[in-house]
N, C-alpha and C. Protein backbone atom coordinates (compact mmCIF):
# COMPACT_ATOMS: atom_id res chain seq x y z
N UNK A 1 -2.70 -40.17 18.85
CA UNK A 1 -3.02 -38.77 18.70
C UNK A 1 -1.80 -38.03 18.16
N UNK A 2 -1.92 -37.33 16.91
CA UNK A 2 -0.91 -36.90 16.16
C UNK A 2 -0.94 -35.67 16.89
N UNK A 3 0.59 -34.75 17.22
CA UNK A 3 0.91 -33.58 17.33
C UNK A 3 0.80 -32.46 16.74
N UNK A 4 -0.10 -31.18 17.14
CA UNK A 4 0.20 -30.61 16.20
C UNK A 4 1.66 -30.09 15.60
N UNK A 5 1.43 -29.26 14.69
CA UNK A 5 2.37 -28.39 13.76
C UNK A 5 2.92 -27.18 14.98
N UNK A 6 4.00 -27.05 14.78
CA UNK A 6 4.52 -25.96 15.36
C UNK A 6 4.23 -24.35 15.04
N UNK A 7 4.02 -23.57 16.00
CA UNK A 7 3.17 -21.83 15.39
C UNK A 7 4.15 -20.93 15.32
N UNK A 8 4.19 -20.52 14.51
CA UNK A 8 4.88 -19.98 13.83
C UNK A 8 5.57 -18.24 14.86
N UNK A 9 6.27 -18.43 14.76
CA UNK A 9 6.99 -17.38 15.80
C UNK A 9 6.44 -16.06 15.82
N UNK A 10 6.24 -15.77 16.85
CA UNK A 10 4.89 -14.26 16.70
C UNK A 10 6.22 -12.96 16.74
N UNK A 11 7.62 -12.94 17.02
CA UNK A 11 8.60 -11.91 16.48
C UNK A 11 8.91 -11.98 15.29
N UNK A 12 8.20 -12.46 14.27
CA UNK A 12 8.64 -12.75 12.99
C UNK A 12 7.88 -11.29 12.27
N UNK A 13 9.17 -11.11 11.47
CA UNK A 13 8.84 -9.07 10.88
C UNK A 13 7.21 -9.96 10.06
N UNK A 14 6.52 -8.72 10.11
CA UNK A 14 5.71 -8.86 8.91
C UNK A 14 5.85 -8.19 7.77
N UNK A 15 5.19 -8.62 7.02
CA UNK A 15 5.64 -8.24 5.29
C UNK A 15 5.05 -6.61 5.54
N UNK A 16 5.74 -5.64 4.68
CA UNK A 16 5.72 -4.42 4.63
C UNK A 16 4.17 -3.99 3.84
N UNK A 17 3.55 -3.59 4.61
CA UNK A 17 2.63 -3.03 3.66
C UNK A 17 2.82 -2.20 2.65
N UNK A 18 2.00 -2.40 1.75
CA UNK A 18 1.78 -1.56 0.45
C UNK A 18 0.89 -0.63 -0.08
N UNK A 19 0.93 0.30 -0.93
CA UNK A 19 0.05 1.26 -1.04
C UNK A 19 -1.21 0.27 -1.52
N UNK A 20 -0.80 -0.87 -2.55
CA UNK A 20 -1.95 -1.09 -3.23
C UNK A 20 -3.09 -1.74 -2.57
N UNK A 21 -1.93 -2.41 -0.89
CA UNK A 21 -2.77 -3.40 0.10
C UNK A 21 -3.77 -2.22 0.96
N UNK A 22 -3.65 -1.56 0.98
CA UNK A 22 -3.97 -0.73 1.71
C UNK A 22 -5.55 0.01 0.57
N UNK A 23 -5.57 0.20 -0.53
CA UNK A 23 -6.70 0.00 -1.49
C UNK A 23 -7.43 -1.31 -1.58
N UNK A 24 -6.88 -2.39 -1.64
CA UNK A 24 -7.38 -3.27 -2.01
C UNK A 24 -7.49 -4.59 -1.04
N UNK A 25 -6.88 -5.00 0.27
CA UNK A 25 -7.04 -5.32 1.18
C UNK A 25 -7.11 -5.20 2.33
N UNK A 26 -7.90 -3.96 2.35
CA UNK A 26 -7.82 -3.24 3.47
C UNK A 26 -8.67 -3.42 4.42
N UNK A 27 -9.27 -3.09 5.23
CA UNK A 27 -10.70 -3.00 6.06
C UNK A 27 -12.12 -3.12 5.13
N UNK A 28 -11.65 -2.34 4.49
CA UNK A 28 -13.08 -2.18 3.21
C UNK A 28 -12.49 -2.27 2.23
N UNK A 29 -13.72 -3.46 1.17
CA UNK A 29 -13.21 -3.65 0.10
C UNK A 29 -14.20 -2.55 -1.06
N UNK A 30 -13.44 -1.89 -1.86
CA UNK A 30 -14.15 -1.24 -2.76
C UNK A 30 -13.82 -1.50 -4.21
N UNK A 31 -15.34 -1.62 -4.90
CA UNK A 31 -15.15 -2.06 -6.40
C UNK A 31 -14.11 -0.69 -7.25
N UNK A 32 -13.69 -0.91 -8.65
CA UNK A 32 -13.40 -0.43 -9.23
C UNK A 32 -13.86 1.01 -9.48
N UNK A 33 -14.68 0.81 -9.87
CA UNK A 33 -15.63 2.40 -10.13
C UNK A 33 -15.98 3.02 -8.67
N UNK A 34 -16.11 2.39 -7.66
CA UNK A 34 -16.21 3.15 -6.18
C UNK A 34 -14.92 4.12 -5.71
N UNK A 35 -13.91 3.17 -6.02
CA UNK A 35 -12.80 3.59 -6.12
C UNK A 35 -12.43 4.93 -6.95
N UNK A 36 -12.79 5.08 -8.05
CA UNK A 36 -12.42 6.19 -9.02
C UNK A 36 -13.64 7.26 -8.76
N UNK A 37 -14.46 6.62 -8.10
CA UNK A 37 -15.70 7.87 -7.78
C UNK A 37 -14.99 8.52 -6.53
N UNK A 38 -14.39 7.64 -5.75
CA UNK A 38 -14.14 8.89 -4.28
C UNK A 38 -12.61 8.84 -4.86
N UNK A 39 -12.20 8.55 -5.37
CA UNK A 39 -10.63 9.38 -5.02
C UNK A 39 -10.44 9.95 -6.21
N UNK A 40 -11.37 10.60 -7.03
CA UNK A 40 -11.35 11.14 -8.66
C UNK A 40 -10.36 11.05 -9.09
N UNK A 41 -10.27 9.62 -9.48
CA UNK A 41 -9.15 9.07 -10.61
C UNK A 41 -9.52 8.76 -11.49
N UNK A 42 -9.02 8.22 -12.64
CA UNK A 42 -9.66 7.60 -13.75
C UNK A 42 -8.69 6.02 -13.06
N UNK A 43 -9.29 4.99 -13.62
CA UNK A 43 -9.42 3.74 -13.47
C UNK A 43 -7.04 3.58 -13.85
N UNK A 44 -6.77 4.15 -14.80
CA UNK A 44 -5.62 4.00 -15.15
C UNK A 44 -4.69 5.23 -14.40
N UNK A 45 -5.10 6.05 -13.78
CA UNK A 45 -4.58 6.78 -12.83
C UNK A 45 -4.44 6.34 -11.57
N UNK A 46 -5.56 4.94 -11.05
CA UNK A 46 -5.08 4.38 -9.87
C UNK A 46 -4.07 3.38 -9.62
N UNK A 47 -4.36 2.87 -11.35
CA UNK A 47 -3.16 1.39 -11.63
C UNK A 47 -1.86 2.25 -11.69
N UNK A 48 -1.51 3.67 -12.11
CA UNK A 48 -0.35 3.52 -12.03
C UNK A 48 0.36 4.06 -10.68
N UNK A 49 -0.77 4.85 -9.86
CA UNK A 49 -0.18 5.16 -8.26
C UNK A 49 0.35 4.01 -7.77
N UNK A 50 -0.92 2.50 -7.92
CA UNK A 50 -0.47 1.71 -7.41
C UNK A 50 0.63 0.88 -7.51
N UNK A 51 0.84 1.45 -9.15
CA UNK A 51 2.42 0.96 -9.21
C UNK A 51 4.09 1.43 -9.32
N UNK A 52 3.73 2.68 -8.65
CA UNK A 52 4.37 3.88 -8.13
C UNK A 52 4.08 4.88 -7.31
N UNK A 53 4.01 4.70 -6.10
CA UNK A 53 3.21 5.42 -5.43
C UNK A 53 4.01 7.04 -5.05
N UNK A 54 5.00 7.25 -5.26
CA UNK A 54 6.17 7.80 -5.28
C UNK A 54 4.96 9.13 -6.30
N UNK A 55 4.10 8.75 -7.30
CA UNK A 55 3.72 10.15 -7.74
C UNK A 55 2.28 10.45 -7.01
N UNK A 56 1.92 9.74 -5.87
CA UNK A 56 0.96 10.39 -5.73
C UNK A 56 0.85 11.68 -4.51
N UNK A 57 -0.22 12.72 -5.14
CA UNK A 57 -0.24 13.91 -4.82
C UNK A 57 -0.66 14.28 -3.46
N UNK A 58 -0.25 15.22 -2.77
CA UNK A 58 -0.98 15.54 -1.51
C UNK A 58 -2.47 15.54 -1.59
N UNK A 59 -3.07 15.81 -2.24
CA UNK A 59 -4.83 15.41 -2.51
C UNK A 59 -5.16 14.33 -2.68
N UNK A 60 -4.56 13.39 -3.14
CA UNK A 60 -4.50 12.55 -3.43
C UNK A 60 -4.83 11.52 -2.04
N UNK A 61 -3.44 11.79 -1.31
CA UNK A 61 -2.84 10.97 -0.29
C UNK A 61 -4.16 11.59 0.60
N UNK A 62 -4.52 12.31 0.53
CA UNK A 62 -5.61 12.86 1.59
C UNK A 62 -7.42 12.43 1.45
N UNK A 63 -7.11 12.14 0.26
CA UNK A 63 -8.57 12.08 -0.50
C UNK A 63 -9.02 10.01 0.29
N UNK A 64 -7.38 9.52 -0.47
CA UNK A 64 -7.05 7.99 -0.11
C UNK A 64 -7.30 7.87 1.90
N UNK A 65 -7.00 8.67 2.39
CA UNK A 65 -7.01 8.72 3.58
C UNK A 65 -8.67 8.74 4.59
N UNK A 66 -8.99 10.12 3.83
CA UNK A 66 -10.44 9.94 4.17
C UNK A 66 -11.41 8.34 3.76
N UNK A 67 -11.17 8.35 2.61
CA UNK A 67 -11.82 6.84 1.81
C UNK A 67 -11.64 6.01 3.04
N UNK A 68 -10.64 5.48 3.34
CA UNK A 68 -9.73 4.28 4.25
C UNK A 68 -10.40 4.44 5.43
N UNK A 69 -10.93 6.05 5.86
CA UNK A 69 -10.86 6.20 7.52
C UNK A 69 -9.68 6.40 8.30
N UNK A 70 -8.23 6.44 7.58
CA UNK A 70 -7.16 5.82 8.35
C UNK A 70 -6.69 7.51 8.61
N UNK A 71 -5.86 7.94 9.41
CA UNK A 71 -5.04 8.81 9.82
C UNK A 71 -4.26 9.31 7.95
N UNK A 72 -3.85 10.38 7.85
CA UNK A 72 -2.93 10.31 6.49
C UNK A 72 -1.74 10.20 6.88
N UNK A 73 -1.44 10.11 8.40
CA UNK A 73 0.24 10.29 8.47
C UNK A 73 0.77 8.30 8.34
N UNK A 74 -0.61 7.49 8.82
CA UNK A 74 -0.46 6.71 8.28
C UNK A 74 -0.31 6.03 6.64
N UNK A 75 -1.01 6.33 6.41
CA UNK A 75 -1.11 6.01 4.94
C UNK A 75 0.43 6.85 3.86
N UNK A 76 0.69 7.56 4.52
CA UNK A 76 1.97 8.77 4.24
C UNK A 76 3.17 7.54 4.70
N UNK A 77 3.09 7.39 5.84
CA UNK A 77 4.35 6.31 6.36
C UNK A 77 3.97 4.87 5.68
N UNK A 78 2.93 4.21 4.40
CA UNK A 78 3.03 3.04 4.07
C UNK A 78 3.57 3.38 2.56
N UNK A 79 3.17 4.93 2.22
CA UNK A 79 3.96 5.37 0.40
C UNK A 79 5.76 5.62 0.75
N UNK A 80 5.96 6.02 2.18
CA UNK A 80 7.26 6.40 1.79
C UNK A 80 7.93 5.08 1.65
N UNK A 81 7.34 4.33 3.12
CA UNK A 81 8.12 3.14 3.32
C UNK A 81 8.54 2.28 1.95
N UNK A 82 7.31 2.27 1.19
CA UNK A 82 7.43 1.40 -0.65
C UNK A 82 8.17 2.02 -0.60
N UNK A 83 8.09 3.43 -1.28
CA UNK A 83 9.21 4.33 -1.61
C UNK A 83 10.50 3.93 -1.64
N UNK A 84 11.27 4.08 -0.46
CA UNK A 84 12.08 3.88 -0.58
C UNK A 84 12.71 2.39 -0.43
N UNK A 85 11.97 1.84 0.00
CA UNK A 85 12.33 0.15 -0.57
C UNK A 85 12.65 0.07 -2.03
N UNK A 86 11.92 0.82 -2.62
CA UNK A 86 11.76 0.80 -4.10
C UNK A 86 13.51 1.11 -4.40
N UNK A 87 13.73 2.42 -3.96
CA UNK A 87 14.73 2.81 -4.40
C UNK A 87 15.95 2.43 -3.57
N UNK A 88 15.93 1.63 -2.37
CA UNK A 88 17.04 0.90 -2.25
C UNK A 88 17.44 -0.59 -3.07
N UNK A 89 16.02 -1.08 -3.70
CA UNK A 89 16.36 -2.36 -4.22
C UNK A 89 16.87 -1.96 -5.87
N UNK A 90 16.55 -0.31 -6.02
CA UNK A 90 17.34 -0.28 -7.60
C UNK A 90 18.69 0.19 -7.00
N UNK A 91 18.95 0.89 -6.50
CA UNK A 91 20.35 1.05 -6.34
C UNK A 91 21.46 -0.54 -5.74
N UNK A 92 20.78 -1.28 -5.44
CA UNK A 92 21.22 -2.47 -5.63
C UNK A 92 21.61 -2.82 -6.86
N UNK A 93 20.27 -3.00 -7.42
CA UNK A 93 20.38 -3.14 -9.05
C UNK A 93 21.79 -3.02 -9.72
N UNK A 94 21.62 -1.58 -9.37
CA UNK A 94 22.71 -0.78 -10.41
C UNK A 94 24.27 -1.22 -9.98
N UNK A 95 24.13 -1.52 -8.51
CA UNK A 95 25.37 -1.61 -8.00
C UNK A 95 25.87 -3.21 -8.66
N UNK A 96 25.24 -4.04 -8.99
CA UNK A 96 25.36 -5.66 -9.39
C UNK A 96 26.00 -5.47 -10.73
């Protein structure tokens, strides 16, 4: 009888959520066009929040919030957190 595998340490950080995980793997999954129907975006207005979330608007963040079900102070604490990950890993950058 082979042993199992060892489990994996339950204090281990988890990966930081993201604005885009939070659209797209979230509790509910919503198609493309569902998406741009409740949070009145156009389809290329969500690709680029999601790839800067840093511009999205208080309506925005509120509109995303209702959609989700989630609290907005949550969803507020998963844009800053990118946020500024974002901008500590360029000021790295710059510093190299």
């Amino acid at each position: 009888m082979r042993a199992s595998p060892p489990l994996p340490p339950t204090d281990a950080p988890k990966p930081a959520r993201r604005f885009t995980d939070l659209l797209r793997h979230g509790r509910y999954t919503f198609t493309e066009r569902e998406l741009m129907e409740h949070l009145r975006m156009t389809y290329r207005t969500i690709k680029q929040r999601e790839a800067d979330p840093s511009t999205l608007t208080i309506a925005e963040l509120l509109r995303v919030a209702n959609l989700l079900d989630e609290p907005v102070e949550d969803i507020l604490a998963v844009v800053l957190s990118e946020v500024q990950a974002a901008r500590l890993s360029e000021g790295e950058q710059t510093i190299q």
